[in-house]
N, C-alpha and C. Protein backbone atom coordinates (compact mmCIF):
# COMPACT_ATOMS: atom_id res chain seq x y z
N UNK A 1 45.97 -106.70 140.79
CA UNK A 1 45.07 -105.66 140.33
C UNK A 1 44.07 -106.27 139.37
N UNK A 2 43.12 -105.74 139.67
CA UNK A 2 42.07 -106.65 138.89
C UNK A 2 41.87 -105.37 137.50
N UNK A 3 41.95 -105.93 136.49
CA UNK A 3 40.86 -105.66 134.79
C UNK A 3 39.59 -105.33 134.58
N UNK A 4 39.11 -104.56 134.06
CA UNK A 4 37.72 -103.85 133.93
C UNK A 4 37.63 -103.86 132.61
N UNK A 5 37.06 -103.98 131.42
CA UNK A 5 36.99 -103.30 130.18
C UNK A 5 35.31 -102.84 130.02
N UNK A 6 35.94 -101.65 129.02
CA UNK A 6 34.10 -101.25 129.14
C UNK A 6 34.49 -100.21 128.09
N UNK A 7 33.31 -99.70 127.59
CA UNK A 7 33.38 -98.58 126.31
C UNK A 7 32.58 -97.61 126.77
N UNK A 8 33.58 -96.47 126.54
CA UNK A 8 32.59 -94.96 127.07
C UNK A 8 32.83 -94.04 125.69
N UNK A 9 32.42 -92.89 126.00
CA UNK A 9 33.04 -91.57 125.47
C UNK A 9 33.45 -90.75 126.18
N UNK A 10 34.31 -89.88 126.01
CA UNK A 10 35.20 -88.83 126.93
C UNK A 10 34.54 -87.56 126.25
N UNK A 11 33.30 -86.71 127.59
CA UNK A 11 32.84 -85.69 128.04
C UNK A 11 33.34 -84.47 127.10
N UNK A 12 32.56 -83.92 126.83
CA UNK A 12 33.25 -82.41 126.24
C UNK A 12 34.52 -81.51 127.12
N UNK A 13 33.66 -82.05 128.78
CA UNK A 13 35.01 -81.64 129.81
C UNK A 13 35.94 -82.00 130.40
N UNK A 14 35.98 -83.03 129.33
CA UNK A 14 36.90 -84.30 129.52
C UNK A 14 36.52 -85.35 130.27
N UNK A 15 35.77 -85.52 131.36
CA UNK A 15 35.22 -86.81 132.02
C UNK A 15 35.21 -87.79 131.25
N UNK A 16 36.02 -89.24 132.07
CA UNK A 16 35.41 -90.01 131.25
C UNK A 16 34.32 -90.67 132.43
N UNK A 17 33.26 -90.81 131.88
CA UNK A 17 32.33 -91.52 132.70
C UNK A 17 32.89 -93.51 132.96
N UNK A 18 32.24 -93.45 134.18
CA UNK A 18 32.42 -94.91 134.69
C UNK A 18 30.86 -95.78 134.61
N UNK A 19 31.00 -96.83 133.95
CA UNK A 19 29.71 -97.22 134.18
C UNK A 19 29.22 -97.44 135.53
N UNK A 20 27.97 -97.79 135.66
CA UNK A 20 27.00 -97.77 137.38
C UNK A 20 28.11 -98.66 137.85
N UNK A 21 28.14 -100.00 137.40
CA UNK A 21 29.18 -101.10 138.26
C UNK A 21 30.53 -100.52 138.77
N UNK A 22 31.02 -100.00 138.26
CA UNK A 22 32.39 -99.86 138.70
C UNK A 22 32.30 -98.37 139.43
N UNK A 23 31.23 -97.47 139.54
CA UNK A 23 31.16 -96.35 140.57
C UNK A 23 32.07 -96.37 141.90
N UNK A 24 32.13 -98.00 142.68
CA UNK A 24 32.60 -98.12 144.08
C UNK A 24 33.77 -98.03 143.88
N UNK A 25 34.38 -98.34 142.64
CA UNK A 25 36.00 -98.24 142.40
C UNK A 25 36.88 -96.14 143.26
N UNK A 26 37.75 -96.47 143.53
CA UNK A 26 38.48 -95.03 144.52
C UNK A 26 39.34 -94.34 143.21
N UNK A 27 39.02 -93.31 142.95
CA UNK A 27 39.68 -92.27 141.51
C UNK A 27 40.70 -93.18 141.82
N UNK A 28 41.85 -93.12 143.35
CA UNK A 28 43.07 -92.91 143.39
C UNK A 28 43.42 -94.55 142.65
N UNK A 29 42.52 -95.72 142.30
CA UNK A 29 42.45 -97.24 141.92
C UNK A 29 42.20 -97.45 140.36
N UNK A 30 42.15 -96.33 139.90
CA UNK A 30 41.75 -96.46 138.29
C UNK A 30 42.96 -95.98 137.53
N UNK A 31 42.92 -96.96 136.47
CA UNK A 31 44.05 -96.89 135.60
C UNK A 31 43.35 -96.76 134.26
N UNK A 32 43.51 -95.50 133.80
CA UNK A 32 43.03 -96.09 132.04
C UNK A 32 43.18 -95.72 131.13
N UNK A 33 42.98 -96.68 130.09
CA UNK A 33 44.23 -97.25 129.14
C UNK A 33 43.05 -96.75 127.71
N UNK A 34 43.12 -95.73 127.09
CA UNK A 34 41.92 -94.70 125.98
C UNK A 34 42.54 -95.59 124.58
N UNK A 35 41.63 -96.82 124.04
CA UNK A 35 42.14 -96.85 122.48
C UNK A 35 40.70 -96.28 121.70
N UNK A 36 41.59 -95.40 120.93
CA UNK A 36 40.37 -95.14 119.71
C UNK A 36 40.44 -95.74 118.68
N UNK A 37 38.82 -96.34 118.17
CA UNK A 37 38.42 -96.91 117.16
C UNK A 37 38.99 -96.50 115.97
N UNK A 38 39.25 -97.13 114.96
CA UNK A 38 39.86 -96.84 113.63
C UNK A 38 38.62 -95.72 113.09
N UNK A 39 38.45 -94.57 112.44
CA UNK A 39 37.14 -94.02 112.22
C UNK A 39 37.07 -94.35 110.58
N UNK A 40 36.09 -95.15 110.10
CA UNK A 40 35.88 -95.36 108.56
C UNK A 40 35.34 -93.58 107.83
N UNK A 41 36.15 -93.55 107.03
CA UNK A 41 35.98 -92.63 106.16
C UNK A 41 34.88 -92.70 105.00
N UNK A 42 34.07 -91.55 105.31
CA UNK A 42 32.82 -91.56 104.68
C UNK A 42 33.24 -91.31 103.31
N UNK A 43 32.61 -92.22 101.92
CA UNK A 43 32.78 -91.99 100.62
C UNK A 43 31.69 -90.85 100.33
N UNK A 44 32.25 -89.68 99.87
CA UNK A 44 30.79 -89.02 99.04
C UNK A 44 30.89 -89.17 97.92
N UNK A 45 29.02 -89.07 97.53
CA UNK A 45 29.47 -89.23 95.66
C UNK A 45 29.57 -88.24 94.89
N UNK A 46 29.91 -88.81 93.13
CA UNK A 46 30.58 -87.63 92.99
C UNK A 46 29.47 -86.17 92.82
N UNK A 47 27.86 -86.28 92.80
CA UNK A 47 27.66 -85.35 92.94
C UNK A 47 28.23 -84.11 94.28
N UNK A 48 27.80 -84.68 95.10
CA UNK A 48 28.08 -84.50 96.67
C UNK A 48 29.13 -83.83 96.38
N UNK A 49 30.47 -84.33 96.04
CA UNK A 49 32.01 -83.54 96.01
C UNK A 49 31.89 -82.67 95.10
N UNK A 50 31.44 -82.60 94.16
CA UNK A 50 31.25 -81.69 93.07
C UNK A 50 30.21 -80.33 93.56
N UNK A 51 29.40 -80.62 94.38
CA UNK A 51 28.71 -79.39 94.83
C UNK A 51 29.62 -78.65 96.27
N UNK A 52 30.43 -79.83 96.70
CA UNK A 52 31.21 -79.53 98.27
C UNK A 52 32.77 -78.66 96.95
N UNK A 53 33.18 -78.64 96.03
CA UNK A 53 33.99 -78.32 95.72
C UNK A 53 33.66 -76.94 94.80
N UNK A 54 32.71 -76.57 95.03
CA UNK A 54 32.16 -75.62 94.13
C UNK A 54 31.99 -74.01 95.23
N UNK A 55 32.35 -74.65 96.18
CA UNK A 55 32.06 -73.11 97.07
C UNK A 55 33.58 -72.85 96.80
N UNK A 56 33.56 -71.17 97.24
CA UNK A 56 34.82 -70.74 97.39
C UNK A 56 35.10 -69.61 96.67
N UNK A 57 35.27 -70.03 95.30
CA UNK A 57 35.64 -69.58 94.38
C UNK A 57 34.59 -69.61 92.96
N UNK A 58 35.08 -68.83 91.75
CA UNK A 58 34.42 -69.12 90.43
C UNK A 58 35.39 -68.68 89.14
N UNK A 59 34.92 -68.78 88.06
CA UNK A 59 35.93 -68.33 86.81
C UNK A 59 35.24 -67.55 86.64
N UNK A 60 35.69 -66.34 86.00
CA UNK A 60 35.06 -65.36 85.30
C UNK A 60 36.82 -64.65 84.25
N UNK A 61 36.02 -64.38 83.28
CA UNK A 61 37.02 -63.65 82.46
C UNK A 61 37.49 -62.43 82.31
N UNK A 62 36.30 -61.41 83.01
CA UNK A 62 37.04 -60.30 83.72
C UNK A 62 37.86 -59.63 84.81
N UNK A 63 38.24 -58.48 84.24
CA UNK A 63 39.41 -58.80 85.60
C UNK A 63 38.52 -58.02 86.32
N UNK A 64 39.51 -58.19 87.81
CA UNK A 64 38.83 -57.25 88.96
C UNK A 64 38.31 -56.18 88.75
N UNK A 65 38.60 -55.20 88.33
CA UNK A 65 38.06 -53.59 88.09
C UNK A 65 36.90 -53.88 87.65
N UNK A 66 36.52 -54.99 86.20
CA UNK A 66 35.51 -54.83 85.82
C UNK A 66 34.21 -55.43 86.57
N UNK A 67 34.78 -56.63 87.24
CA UNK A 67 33.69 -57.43 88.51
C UNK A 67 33.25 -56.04 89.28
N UNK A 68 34.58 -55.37 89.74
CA UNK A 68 33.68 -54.53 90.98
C UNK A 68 32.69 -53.34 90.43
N UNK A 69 33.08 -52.83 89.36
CA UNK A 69 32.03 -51.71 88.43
C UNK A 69 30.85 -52.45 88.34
N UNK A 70 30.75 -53.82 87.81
CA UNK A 70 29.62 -54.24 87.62
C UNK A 70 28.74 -54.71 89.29
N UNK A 71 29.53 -55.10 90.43
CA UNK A 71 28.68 -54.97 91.57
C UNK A 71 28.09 -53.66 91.58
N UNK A 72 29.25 -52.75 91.79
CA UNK A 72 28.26 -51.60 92.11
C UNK A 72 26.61 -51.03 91.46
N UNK A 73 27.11 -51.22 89.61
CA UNK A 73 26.66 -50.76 88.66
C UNK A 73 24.65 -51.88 89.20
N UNK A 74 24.99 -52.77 89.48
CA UNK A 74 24.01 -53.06 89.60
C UNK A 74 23.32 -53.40 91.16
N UNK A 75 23.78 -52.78 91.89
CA UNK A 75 23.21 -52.36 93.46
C UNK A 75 21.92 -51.74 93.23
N UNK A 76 20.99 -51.73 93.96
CA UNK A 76 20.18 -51.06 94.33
C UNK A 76 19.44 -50.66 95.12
N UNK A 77 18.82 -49.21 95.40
CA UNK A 77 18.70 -49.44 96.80
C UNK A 77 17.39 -48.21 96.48
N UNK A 78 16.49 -48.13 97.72
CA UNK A 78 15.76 -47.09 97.20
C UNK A 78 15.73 -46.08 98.78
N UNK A 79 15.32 -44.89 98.14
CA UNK A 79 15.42 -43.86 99.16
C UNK A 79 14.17 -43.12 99.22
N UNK A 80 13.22 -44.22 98.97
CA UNK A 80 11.72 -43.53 99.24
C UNK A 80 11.76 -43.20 101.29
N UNK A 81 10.33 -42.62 100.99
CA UNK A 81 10.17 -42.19 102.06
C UNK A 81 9.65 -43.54 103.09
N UNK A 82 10.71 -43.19 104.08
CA UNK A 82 10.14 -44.29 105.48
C UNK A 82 9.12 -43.65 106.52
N UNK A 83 8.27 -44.33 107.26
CA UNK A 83 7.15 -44.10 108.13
C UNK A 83 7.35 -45.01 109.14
N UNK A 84 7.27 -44.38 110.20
CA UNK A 84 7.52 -45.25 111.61
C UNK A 84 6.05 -45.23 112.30
């Protein structure tokens, strides 16, 4: 059996593509053997993590009841007249 090596990516629908050369090869003749690359882990800095760690959540010193009085308390909305 003859050896092929070659580097692809595997398809969103899973295909893995064959390069042009090896097209004449028969599905039922292919053997293959998927290693994935080690993937290097991107450093962010510390601004970067410090703004990526800042969603979510916040401190505040009041408790709930008083957060939600104050959403409401300051909603606004107006009920003028609309024209189509």
């Amino acid at each position: 059996m003859q050896t092929y090596q070659f580097e692809t990516k595997i398809l969103p629908n899973g295909i893995i593509p064959l390069p042009k050369e090896y097209k004449s090869l028969k599905s039922h003749m292919v053997k293959i053997i998927i290693i994935e690359k080690e993937k290097k882990e991107k450093t962010l800095s510390e601004e970067t993590k410090l703004f990526w760690d800042s969603f979510g959540s916040w401190k505040d010193e009041r408790d709930e009841e008083e957060i939600v009085k104050d959403i409401y308390e300051t909603r606004k909305s107006s009920k003028g007249e609309i024209r189509l």
